[in-house]
N, C-alpha and C. Protein backbone atom coordinates (compact mmCIF):
# COMPACT_ATOMS: atom_id res chain seq x y z
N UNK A 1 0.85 -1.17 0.00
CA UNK A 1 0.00 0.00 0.00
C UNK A 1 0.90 1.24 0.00
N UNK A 2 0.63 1.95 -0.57
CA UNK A 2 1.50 3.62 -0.65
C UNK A 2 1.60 4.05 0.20
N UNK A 3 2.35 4.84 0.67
CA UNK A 3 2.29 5.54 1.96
C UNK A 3 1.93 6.42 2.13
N UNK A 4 1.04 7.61 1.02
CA UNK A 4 0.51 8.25 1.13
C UNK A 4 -1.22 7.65 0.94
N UNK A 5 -1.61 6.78 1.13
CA UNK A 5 -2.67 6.11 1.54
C UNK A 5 -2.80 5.60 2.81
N UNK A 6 -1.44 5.36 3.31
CA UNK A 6 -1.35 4.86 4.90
C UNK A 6 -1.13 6.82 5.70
N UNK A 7 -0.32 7.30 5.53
CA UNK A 7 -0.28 8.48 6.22
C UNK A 7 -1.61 9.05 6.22
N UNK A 8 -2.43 9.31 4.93
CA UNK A 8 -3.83 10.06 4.75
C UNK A 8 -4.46 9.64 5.60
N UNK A 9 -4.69 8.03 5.92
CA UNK A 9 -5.66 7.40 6.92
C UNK A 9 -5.57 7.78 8.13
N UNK A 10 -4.20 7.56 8.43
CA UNK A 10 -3.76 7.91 9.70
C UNK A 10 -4.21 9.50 10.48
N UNK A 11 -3.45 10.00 9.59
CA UNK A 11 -4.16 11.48 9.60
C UNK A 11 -5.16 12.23 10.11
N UNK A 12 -6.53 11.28 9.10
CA UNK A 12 -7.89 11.21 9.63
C UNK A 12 -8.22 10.86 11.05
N UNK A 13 -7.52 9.75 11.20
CA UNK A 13 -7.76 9.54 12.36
C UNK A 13 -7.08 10.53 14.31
N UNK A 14 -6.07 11.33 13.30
CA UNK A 14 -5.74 11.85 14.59
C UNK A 14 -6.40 13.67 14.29
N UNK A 15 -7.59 13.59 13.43
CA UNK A 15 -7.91 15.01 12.84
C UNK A 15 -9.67 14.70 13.88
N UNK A 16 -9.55 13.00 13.58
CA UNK A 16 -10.81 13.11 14.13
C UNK A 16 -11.10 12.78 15.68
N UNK A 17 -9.73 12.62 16.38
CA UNK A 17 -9.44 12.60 17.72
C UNK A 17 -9.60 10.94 18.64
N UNK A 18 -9.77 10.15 17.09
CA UNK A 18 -9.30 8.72 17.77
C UNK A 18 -8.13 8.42 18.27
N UNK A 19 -6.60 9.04 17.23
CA UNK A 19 -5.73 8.67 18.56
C UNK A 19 -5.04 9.89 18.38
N UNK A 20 -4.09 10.13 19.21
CA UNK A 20 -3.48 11.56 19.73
C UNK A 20 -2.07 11.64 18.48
N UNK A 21 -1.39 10.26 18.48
CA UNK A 21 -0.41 10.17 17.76
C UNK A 21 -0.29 8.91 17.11
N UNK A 22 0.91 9.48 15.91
CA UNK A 22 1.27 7.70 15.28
C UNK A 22 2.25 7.46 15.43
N UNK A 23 2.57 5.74 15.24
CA UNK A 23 3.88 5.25 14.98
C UNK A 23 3.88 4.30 13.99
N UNK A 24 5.20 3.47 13.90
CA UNK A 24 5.30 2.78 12.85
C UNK A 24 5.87 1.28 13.32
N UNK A 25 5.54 0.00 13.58
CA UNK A 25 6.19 -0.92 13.53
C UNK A 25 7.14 -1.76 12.29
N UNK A 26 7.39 -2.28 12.40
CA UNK A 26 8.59 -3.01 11.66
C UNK A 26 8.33 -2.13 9.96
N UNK A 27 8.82 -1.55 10.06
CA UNK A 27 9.14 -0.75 8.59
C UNK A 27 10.18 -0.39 7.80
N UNK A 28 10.30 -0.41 7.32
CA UNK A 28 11.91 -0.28 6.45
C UNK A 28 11.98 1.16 6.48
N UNK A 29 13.42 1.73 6.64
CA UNK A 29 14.40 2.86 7.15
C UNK A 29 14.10 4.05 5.42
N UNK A 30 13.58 3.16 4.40
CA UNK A 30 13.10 3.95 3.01
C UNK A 30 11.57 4.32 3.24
N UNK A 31 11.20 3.26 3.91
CA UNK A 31 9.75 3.53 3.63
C UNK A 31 8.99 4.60 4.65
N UNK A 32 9.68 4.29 6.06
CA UNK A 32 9.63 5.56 7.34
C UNK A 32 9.81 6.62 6.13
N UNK A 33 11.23 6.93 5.80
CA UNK A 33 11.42 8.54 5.53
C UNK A 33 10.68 9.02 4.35
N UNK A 34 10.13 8.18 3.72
CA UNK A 34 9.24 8.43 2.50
C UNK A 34 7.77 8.82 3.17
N UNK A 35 7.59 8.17 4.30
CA UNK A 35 6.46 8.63 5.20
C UNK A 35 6.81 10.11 6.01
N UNK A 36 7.68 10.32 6.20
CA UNK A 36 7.74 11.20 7.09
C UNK A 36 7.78 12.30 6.02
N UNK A 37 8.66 11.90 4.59
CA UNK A 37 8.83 12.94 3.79
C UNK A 37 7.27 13.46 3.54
N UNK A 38 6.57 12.63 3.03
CA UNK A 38 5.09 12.81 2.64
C UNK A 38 4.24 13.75 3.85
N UNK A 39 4.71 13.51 4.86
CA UNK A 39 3.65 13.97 6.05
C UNK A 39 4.39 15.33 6.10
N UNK A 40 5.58 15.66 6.20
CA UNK A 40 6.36 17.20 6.32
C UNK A 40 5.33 18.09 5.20
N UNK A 41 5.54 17.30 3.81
CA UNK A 41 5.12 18.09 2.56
C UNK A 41 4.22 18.25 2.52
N UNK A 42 3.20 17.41 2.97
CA UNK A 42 1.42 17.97 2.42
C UNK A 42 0.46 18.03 4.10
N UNK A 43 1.94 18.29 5.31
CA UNK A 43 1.39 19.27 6.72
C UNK A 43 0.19 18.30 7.32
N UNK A 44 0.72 16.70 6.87
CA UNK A 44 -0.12 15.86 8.14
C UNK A 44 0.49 15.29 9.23
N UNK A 45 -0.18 14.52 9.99
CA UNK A 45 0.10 13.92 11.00
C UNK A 45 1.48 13.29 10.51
N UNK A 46 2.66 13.11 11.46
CA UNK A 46 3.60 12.68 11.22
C UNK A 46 3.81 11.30 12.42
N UNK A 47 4.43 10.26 12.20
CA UNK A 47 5.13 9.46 13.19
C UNK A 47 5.89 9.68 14.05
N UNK A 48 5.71 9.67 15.49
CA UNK A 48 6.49 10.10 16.38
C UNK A 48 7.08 8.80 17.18
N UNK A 49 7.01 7.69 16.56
CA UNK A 49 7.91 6.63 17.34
C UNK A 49 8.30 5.77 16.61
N UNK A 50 8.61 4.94 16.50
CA UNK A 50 9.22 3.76 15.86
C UNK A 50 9.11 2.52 16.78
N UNK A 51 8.65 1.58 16.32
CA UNK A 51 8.53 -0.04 17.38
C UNK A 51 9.62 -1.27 16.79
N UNK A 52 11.08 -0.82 16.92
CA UNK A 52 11.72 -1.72 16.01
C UNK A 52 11.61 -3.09 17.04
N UNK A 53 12.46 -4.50 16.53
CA UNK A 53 13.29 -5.42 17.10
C UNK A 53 14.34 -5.48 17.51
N UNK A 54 14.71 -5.22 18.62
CA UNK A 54 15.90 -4.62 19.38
C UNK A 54 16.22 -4.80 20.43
N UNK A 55 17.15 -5.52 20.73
CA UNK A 55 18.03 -6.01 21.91
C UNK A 55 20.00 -5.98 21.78
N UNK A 56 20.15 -7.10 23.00
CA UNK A 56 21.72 -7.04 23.23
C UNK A 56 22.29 -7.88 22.12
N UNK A 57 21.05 -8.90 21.65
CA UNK A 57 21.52 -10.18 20.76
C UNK A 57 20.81 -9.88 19.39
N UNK A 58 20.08 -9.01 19.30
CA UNK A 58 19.38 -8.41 17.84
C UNK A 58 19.52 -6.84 17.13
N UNK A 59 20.88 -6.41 17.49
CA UNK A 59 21.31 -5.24 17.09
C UNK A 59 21.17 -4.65 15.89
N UNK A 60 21.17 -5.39 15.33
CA UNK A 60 21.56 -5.40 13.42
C UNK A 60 19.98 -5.34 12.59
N UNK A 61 18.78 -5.43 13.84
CA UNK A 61 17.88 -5.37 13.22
C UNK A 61 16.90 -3.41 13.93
N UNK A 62 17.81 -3.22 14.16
CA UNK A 62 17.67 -1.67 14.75
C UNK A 62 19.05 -0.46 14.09
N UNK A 63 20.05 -1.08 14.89
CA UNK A 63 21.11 0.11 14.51
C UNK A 63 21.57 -0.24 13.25
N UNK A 64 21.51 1.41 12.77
CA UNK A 64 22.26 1.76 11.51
C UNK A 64 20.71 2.52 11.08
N UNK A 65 20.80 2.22 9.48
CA UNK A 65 19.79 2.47 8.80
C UNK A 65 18.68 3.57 9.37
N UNK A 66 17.91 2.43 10.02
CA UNK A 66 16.60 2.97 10.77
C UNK A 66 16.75 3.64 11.71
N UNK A 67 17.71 3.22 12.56
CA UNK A 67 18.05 4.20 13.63
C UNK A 67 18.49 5.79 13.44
N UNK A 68 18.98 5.71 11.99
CA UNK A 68 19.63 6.71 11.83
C UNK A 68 18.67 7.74 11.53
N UNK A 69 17.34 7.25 10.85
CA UNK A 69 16.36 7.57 10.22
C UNK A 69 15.88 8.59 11.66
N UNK A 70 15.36 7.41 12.77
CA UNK A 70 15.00 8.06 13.94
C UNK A 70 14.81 9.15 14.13
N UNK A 71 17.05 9.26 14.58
CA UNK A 71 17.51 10.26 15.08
C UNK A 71 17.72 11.60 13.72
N UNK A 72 17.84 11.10 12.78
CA UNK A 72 17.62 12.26 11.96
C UNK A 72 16.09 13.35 12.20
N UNK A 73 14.91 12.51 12.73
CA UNK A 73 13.79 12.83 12.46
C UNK A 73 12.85 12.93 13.87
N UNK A 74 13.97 12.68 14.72
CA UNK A 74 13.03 13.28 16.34
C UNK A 74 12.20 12.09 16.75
N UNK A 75 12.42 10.70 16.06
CA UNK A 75 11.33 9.88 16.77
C UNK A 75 11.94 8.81 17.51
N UNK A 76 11.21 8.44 18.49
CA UNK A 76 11.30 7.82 19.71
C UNK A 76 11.11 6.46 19.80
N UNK A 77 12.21 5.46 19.84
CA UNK A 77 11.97 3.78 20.02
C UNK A 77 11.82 3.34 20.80
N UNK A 78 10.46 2.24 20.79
CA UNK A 78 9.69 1.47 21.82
C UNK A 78 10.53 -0.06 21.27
N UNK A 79 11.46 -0.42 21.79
CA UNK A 79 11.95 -1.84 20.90
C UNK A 79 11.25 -2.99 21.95
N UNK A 80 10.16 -3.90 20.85
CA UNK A 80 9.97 -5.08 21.04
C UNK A 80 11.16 -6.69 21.24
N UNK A 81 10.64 -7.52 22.18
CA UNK A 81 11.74 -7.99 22.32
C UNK A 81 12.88 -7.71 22.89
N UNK A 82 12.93 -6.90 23.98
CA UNK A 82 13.30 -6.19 24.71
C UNK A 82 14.55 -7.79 25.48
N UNK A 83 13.79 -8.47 25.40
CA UNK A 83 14.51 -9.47 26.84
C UNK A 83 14.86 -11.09 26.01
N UNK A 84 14.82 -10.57 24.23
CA UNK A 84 14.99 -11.78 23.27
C UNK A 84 14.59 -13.14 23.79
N UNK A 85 12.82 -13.12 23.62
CA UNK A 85 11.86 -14.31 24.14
C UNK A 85 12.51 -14.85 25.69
N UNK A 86 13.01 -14.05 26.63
CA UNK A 86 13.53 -14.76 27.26
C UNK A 86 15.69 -14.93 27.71
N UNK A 87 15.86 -14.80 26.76
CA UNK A 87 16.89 -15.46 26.65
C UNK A 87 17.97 -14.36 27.64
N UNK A 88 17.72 -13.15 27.61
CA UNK A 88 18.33 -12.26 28.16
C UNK A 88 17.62 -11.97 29.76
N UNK A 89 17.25 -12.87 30.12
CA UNK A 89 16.78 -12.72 31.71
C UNK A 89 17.80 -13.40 32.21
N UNK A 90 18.21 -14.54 31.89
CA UNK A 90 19.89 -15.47 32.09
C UNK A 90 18.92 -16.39 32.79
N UNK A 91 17.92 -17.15 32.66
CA UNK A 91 17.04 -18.41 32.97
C UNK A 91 17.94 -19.29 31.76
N UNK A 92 18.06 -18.88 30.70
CA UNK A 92 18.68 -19.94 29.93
C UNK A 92 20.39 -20.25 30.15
N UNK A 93 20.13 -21.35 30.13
CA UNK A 93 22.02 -21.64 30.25
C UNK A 93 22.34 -22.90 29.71
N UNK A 94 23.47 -23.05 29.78
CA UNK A 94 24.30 -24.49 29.01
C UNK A 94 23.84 -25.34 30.14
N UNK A 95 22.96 -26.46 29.86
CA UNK A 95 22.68 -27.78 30.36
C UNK A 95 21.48 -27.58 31.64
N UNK A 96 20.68 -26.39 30.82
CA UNK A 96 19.16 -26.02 31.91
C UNK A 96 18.42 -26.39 30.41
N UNK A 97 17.45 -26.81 31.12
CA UNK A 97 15.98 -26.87 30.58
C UNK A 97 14.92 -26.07 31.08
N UNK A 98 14.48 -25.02 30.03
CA UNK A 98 13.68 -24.05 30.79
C UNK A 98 11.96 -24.79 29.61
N UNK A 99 11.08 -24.90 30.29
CA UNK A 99 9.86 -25.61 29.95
C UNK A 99 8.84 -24.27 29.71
N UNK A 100 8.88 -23.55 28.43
CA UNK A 100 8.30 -22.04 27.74
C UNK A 100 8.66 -22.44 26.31
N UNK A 101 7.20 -21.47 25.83
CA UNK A 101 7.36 -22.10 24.46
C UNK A 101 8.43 -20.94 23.55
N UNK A 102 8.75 -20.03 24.67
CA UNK A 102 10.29 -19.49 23.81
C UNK A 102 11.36 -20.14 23.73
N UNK A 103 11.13 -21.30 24.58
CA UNK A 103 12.76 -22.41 24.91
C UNK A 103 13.62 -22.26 23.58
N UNK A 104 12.84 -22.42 22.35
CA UNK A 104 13.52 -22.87 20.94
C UNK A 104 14.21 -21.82 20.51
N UNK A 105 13.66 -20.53 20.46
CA UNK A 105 14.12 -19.41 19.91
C UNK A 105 15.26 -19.05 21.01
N UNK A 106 15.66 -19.20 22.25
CA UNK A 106 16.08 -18.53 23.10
C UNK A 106 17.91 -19.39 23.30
N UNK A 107 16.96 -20.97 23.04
CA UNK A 107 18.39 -21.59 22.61
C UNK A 107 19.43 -21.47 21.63
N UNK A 108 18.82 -21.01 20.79
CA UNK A 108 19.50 -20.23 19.28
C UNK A 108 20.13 -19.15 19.89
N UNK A 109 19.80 -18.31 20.83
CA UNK A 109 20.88 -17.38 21.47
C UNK A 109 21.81 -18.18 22.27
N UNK A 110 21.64 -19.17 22.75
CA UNK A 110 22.11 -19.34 23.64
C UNK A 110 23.87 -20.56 22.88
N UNK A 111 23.44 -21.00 21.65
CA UNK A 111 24.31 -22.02 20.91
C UNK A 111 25.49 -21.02 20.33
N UNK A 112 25.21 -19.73 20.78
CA UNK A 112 26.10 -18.25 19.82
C UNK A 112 27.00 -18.49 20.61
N UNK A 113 28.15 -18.03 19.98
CA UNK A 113 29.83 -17.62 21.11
C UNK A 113 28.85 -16.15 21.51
N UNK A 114 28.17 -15.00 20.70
CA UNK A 114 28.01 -13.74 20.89
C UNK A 114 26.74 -14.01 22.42
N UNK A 115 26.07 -15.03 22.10
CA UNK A 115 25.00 -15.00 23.35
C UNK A 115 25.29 -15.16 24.75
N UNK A 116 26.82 -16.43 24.08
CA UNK A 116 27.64 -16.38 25.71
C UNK A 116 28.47 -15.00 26.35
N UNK A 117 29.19 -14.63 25.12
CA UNK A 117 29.39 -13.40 25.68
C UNK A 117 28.67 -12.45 26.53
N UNK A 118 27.39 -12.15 25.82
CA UNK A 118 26.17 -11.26 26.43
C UNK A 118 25.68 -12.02 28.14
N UNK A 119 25.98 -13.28 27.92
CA UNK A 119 25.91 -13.55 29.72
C UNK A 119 26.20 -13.50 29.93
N UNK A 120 27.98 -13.32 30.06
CA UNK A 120 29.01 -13.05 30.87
C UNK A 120 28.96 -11.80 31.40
N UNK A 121 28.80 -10.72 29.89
CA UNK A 121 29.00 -9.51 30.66
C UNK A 121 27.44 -8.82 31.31
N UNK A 122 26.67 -9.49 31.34
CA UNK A 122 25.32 -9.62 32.03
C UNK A 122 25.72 -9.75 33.27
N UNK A 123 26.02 -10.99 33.57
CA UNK A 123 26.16 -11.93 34.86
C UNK A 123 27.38 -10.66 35.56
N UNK A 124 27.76 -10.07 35.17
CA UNK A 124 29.29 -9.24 35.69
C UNK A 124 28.77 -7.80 35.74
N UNK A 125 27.85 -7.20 35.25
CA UNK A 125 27.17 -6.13 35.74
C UNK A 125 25.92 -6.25 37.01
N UNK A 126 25.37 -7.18 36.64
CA UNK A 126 24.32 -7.48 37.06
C UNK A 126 24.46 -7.33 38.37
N UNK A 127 25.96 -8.66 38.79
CA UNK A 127 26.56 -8.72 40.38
C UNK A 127 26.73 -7.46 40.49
N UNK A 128 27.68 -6.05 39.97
CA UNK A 128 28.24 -5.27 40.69
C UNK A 128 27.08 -4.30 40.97
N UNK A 129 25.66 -4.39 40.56
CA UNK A 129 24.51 -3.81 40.79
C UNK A 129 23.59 -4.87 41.71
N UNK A 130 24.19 -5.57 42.15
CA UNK A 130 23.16 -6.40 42.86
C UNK A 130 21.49 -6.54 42.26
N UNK A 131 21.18 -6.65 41.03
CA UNK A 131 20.22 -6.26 39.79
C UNK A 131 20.18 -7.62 39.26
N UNK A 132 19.30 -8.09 38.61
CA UNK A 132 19.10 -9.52 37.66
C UNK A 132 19.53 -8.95 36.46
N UNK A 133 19.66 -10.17 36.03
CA UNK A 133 20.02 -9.96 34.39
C UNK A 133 19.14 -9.20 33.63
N UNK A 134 17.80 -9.47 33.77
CA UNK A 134 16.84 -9.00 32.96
C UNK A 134 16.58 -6.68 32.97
N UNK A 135 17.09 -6.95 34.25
CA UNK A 135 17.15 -5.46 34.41
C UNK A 135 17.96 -4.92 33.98
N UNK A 136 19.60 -5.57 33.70
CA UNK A 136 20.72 -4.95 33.30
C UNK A 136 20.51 -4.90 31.72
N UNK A 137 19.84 -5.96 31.34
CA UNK A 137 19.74 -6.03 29.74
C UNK A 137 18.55 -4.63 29.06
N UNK A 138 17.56 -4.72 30.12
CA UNK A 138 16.70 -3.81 29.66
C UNK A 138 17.13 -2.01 30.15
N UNK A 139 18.63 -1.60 30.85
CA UNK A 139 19.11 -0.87 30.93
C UNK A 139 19.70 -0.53 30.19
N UNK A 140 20.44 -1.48 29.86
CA UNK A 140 21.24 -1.08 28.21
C UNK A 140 20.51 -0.97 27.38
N UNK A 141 19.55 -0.94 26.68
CA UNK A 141 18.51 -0.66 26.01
C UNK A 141 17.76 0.54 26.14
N UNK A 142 17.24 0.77 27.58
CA UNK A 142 17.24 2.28 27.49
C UNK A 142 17.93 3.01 27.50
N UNK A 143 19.24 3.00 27.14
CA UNK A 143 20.56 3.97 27.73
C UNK A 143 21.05 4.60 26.06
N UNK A 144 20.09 3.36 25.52
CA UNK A 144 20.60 3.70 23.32
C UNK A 144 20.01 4.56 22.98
N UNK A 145 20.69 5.35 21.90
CA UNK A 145 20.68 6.56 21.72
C UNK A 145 18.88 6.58 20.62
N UNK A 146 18.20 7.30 20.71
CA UNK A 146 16.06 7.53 20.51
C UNK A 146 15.51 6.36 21.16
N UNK A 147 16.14 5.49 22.23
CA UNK A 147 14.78 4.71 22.83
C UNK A 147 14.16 5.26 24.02
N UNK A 148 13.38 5.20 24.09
CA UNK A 148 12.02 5.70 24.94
C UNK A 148 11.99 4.95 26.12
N UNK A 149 11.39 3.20 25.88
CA UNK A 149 11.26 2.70 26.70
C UNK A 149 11.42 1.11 26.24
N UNK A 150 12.40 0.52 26.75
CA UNK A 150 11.66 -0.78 25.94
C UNK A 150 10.57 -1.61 26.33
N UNK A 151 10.19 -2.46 25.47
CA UNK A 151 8.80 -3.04 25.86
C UNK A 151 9.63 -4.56 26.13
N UNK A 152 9.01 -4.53 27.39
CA UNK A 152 8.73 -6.45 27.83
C UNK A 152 7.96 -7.19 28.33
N UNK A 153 7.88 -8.14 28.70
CA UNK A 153 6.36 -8.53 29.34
C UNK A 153 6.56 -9.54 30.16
N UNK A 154 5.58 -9.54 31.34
CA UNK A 154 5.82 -10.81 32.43
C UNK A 154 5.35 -11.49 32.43
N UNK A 155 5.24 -12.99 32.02
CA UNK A 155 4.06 -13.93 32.08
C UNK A 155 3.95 -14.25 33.39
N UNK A 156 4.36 -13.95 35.30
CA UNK A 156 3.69 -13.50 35.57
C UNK A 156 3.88 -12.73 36.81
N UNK A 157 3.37 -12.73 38.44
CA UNK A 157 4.06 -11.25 39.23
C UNK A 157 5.49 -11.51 39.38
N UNK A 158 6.24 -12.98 39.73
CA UNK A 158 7.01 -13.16 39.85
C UNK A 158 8.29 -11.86 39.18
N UNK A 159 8.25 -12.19 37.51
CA UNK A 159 9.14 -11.72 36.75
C UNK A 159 8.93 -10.34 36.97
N UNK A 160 7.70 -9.57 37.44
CA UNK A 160 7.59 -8.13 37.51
C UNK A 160 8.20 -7.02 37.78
N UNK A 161 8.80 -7.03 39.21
CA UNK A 161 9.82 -6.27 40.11
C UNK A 161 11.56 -6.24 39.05
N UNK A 162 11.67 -7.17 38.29
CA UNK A 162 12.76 -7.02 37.06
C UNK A 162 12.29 -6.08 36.21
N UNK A 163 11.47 -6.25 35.97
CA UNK A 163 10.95 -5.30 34.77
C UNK A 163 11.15 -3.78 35.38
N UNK A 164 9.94 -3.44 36.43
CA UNK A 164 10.27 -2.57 36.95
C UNK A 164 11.58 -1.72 37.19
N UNK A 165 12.60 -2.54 37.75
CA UNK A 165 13.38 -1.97 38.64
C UNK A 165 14.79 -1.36 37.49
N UNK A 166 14.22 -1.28 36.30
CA UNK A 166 15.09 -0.39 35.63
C UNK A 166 14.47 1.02 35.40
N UNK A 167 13.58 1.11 35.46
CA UNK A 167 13.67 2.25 36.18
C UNK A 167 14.56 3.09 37.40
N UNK A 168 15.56 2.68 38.24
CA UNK A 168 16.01 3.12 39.20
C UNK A 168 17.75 2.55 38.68
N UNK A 169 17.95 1.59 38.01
CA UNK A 169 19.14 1.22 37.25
C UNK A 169 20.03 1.95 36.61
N UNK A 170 21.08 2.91 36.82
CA UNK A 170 21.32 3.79 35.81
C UNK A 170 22.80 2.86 36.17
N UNK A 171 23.63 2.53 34.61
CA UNK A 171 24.51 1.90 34.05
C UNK A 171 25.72 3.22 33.78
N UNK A 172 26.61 2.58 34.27
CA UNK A 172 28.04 3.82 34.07
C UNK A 172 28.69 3.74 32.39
N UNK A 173 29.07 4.04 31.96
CA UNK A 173 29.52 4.49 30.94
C UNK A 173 30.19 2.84 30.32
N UNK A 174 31.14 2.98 31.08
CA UNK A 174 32.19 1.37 31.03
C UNK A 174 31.11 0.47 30.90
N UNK A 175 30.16 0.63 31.71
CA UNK A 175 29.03 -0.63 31.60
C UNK A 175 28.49 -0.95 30.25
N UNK A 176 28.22 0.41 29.96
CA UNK A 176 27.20 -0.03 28.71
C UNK A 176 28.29 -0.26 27.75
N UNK A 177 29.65 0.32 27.77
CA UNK A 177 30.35 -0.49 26.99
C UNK A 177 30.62 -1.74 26.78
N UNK A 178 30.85 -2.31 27.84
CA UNK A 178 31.51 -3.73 28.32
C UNK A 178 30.20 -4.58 27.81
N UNK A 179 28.82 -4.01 27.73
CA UNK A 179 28.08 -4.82 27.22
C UNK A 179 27.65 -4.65 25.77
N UNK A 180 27.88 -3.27 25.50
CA UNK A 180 27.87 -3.37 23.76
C UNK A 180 29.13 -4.31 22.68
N UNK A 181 30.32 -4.16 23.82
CA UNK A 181 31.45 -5.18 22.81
C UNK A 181 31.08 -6.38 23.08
N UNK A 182 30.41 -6.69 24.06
CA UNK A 182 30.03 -8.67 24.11
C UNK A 182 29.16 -8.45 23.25
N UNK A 183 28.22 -7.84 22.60
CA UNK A 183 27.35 -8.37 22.04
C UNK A 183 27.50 -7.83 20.58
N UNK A 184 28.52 -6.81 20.19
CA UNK A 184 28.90 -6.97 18.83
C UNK A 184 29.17 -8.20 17.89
């Protein structure tokens, strides 16, 4: 569909006060700026976020390109997959059986030299914050340059207080390094 058939719609809808703002999920870094170009030029509603796939172990499907797009253009990333099905809470490990129907996808991180890396330097921030893995991972994530917030989810109260508690997590400089080169 054109994107000046998707922007027009959209439009309508924030002219007619159904929603306040738009965004864009999984979209290609041509097709955003062709949207955004369209919405500058004919003074409609524009996209103010972006919902990429984005984590410590899925980099390559956020930075560069799209990201760049973003930050060229003032909009704000909500990255799905925040905690890669799992795999970045550090429940998964060499010779655990975790019984979730992310097990499959999460082991595929987990068979990487790059996934082991990402636990190491997980497991090594995590301690010097007295913090779970899942909080340190979703710190580094908010700490990247247009994300907002990332999105994760608890299947159930247990996992909650992780989620939460990055909010209060702030990562030193070295940190977020030490975890961006493990997971290059």
């Amino acid at each position: 569909m054109p994107v000046e058939e998707i922007v027009g719609a959209l439009d309508e809808l924030v002219k007619a006060g159904k929603v306040r703002h738009i965004a864009a999920s999984n979209i290609t870094p041509e097709r955003l700026q062709a949207s955004l170009d369209f919405s500058d030029r004919e003074g409609l509603a524009r996209y103010v976020a972006i919902q990429p796939h984005y984590n410590l172990v899925s980099r390559d499907t956020y930075e560069g390109e799209l990201r760049d797009v973003a930050e060229r253009n003032g909009l704000a990333a909500l990255p799905y997959f925040a905690l890669a099905a799992g795999f970045l809470t550090g429940k998964y490990r060499p010779g655990t059986t975790v019984d979730s129907p992310r097990a499959g996808r999460a082991a595929g991180y987990l068979a990487s030299e790059r996934g082991q890396k990402v636990l190491t330097a997980l497991d090594e921030v995590a301690q010097a914050h007295d913090a779970s893995v899942a909080t340190v991972a979703l710190a580094w994530l908010a700490a990247q340059p247009t994300v907002a917030a990332p999105i994760a989810s608890a299947r159930n109260l247990e996992q909650l207080p992780d989620l939460l508690a990055v909010a209060e997590l702030a990562l030193t400089d070295a940190e977020i390094e030490q975890l961006t080169q493990a997971s290059a």
